[in-house]
C-alpha atoms as a PDB file:
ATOM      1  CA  UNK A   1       0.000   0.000   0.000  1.00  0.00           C
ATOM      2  CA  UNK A   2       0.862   3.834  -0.492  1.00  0.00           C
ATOM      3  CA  UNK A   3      -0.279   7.168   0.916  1.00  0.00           C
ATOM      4  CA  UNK A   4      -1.476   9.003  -2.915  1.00  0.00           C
ATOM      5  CA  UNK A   5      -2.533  12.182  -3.229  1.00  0.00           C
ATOM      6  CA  UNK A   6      -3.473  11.778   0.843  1.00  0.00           C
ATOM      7  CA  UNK A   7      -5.394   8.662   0.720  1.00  0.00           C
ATOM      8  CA  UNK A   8      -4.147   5.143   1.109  1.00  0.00           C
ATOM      9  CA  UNK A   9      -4.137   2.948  -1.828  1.00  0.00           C
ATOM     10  CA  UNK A  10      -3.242  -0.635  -2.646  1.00  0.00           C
ATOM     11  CA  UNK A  11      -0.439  -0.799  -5.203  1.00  0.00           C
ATOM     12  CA  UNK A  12      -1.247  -3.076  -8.041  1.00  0.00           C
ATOM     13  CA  UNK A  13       1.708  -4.906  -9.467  1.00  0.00           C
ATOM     14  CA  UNK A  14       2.956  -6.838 -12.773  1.00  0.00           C
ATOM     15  CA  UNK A  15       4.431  -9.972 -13.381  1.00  0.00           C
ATOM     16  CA  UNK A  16       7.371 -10.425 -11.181  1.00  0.00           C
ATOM     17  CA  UNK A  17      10.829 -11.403 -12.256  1.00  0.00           C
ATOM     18  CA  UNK A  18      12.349 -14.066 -10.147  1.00  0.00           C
ATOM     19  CA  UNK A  19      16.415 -14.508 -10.609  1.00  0.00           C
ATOM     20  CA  UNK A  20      19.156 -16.878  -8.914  1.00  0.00           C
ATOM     21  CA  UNK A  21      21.294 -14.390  -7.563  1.00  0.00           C
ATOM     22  CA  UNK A  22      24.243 -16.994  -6.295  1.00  0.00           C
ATOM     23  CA  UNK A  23      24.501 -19.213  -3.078  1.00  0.00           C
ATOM     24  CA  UNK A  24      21.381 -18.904  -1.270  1.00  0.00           C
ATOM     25  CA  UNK A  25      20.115 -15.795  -2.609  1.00  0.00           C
ATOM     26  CA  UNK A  26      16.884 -15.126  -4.891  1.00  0.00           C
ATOM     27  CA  UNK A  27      16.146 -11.481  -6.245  1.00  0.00           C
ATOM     28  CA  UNK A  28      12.796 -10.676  -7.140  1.00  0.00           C
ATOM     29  CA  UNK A  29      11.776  -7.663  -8.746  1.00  0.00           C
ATOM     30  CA  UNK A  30       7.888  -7.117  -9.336  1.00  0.00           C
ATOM     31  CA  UNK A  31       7.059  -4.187 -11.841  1.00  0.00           C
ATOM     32  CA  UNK A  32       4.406  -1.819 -10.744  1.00  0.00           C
ATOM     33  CA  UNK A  33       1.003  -1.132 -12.294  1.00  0.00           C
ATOM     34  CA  UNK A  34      -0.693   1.671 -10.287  1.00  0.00           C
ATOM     35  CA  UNK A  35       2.543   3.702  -9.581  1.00  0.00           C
ATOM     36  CA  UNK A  36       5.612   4.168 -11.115  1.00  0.00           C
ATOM     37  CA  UNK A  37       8.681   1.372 -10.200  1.00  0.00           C
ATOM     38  CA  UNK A  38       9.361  -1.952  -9.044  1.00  0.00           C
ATOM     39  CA  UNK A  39       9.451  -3.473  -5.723  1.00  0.00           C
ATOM     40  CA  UNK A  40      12.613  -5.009  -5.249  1.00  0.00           C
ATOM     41  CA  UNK A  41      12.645  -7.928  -2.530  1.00  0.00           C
ATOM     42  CA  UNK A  42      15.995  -9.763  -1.870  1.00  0.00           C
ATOM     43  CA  UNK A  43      15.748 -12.984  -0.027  1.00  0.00           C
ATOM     44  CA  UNK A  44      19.433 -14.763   1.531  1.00  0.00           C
ATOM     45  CA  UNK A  45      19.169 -17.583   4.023  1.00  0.00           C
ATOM     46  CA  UNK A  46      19.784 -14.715   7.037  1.00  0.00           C
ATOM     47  CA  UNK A  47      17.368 -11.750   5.931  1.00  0.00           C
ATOM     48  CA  UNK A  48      14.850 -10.175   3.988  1.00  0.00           C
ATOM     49  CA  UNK A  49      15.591  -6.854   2.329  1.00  0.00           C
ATOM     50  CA  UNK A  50      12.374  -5.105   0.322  1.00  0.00           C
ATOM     51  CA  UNK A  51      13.363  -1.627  -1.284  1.00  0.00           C
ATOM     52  CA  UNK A  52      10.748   0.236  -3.933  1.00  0.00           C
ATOM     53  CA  UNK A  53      13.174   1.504  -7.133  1.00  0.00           C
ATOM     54  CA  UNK A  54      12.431   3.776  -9.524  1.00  0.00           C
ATOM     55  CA  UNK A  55      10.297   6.746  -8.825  1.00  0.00           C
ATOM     56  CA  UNK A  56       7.664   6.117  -6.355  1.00  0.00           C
ATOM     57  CA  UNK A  57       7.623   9.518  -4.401  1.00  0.00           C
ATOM     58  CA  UNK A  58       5.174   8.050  -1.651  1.00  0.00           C
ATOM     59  CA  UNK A  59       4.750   6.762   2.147  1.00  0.00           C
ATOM     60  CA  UNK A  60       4.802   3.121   0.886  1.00  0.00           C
ATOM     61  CA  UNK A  61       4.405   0.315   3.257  1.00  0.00           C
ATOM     62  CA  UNK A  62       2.954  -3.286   4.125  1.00  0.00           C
ATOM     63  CA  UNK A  63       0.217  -4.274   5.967  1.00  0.00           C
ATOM     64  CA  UNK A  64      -0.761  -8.362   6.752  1.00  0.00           C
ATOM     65  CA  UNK A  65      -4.615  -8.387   6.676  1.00  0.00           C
ATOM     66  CA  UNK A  66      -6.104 -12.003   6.958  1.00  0.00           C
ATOM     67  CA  UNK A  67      -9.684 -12.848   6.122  1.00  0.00           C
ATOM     68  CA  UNK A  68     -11.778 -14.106   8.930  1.00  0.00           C
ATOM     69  CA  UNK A  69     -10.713 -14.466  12.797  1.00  0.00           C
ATOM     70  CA  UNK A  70      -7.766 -17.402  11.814  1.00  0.00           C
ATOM     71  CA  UNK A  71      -5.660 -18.076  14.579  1.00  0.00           C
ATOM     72  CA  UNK A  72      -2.278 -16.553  14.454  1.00  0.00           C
ATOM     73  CA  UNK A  73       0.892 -17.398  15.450  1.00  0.00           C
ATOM     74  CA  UNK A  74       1.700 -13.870  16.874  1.00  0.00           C
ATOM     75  CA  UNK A  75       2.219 -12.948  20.359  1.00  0.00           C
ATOM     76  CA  UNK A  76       3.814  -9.524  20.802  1.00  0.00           C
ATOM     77  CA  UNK A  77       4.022  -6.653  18.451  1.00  0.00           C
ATOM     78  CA  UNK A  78       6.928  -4.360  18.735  1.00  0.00           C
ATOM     79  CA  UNK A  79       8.002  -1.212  17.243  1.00  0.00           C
ATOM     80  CA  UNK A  80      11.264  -3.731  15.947  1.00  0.00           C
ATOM     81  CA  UNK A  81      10.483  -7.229  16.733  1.00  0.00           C
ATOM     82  CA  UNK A  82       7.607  -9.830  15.932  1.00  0.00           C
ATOM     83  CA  UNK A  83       7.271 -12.605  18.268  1.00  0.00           C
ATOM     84  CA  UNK A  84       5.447 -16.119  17.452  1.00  0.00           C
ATOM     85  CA  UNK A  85       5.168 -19.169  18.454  1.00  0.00           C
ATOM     86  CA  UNK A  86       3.841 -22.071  16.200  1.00  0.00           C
ATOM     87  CA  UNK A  87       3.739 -26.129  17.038  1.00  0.00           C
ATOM     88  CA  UNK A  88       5.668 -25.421  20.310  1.00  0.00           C
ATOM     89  CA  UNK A  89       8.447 -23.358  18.616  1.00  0.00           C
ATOM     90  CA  UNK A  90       9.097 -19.508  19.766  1.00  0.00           C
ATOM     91  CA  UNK A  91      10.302 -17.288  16.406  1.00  0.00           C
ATOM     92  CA  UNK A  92      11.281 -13.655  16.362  1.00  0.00           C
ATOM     93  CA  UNK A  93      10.909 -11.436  13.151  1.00  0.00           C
ATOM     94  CA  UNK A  94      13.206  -8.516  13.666  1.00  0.00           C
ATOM     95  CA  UNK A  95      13.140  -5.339  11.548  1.00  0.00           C
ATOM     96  CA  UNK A  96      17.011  -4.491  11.463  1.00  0.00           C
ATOM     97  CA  UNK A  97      15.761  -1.547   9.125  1.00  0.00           C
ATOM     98  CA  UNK A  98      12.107  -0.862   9.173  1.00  0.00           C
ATOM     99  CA  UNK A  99       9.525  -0.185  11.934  1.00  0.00           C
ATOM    100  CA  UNK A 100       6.236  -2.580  12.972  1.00  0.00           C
ATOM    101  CA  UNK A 101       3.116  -1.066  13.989  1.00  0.00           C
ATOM    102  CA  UNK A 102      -0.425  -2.075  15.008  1.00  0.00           C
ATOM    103  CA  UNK A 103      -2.364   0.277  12.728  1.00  0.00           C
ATOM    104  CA  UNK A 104      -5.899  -1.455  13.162  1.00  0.00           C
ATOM    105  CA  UNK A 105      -8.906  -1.489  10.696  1.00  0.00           C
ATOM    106  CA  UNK A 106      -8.417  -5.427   9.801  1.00  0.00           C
ATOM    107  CA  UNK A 107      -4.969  -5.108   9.866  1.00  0.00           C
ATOM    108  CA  UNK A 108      -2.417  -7.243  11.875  1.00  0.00           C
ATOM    109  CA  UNK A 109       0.348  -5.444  11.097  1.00  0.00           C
ATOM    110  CA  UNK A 110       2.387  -2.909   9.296  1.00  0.00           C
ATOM    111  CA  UNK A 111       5.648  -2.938   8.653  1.00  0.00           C
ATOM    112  CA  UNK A 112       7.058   0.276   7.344  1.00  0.00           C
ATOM    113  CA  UNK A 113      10.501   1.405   5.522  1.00  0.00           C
ATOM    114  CA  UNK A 114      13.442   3.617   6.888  1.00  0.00           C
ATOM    115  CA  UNK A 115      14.780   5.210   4.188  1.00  0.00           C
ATOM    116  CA  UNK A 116      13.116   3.478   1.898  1.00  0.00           C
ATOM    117  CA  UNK A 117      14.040   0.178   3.119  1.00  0.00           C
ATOM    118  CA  UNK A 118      12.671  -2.929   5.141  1.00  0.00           C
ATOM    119  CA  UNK A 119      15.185  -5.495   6.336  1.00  0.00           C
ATOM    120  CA  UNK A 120      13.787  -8.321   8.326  1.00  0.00           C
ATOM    121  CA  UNK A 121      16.462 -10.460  10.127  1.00  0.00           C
ATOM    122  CA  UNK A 122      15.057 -14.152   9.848  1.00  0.00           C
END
């Protein structure tokens, strides 16, 4: 999603391009439709790194909305850390570069960019 012209708006997006990028890293860019550039997600076997290239000159973030009341494997949202726990198992997410937030109205969670960036330690 993206703050446009004052109003938040779902960003609509081509077909993605999905490339071996070496030893345990995938690059995936996926064009834009609704704005102008590409989201650019890198995944290694450490992190997640999602950076929008390009030209879009807007408050862009993600949000996880899920459709019903499913259980969740959440249990604390912080400004820089996700905690879970799923089939006995505790997980963090950590944002090394990016912030979490609660921002309501059917969503989970946000996760927004610093600088333009979202890094999520795995």
């Amino acid at each position: 999603k993206a703050i446009i012209n004052g109003k938040e708006q779902l960003i609509e997006g081509g077909d993605p391009t999905i490339v071996n990028a070496g030893a345990g890293r995938l690059l995936v860019t996926w064009p834009l439709k609704s704005v102008k550039g590409s989201l650019k997600i890198e995944f290694s076997e450490q992190q997640v790194k999602i950076s929008v290239i390009g030209g879009l000159n807007a408050k862009w973030f993600l949000d996880l909305n899920v459709a019903g009341n499913k259980k969740l494997p959440f249990t604390a949202i912080d400004q820089n850390k996700i905690a879970a726990q799923f089939e006995g198992m505790n997980y963090d997410l950590i944002a090394a570069k990016g912030k979490f937030s609660k921002p309501g109205e059917g969503s989970i969670f946000r996760i927004s960019p610093v600088d333009n960036v979202i890094t999520l330690k795995l």
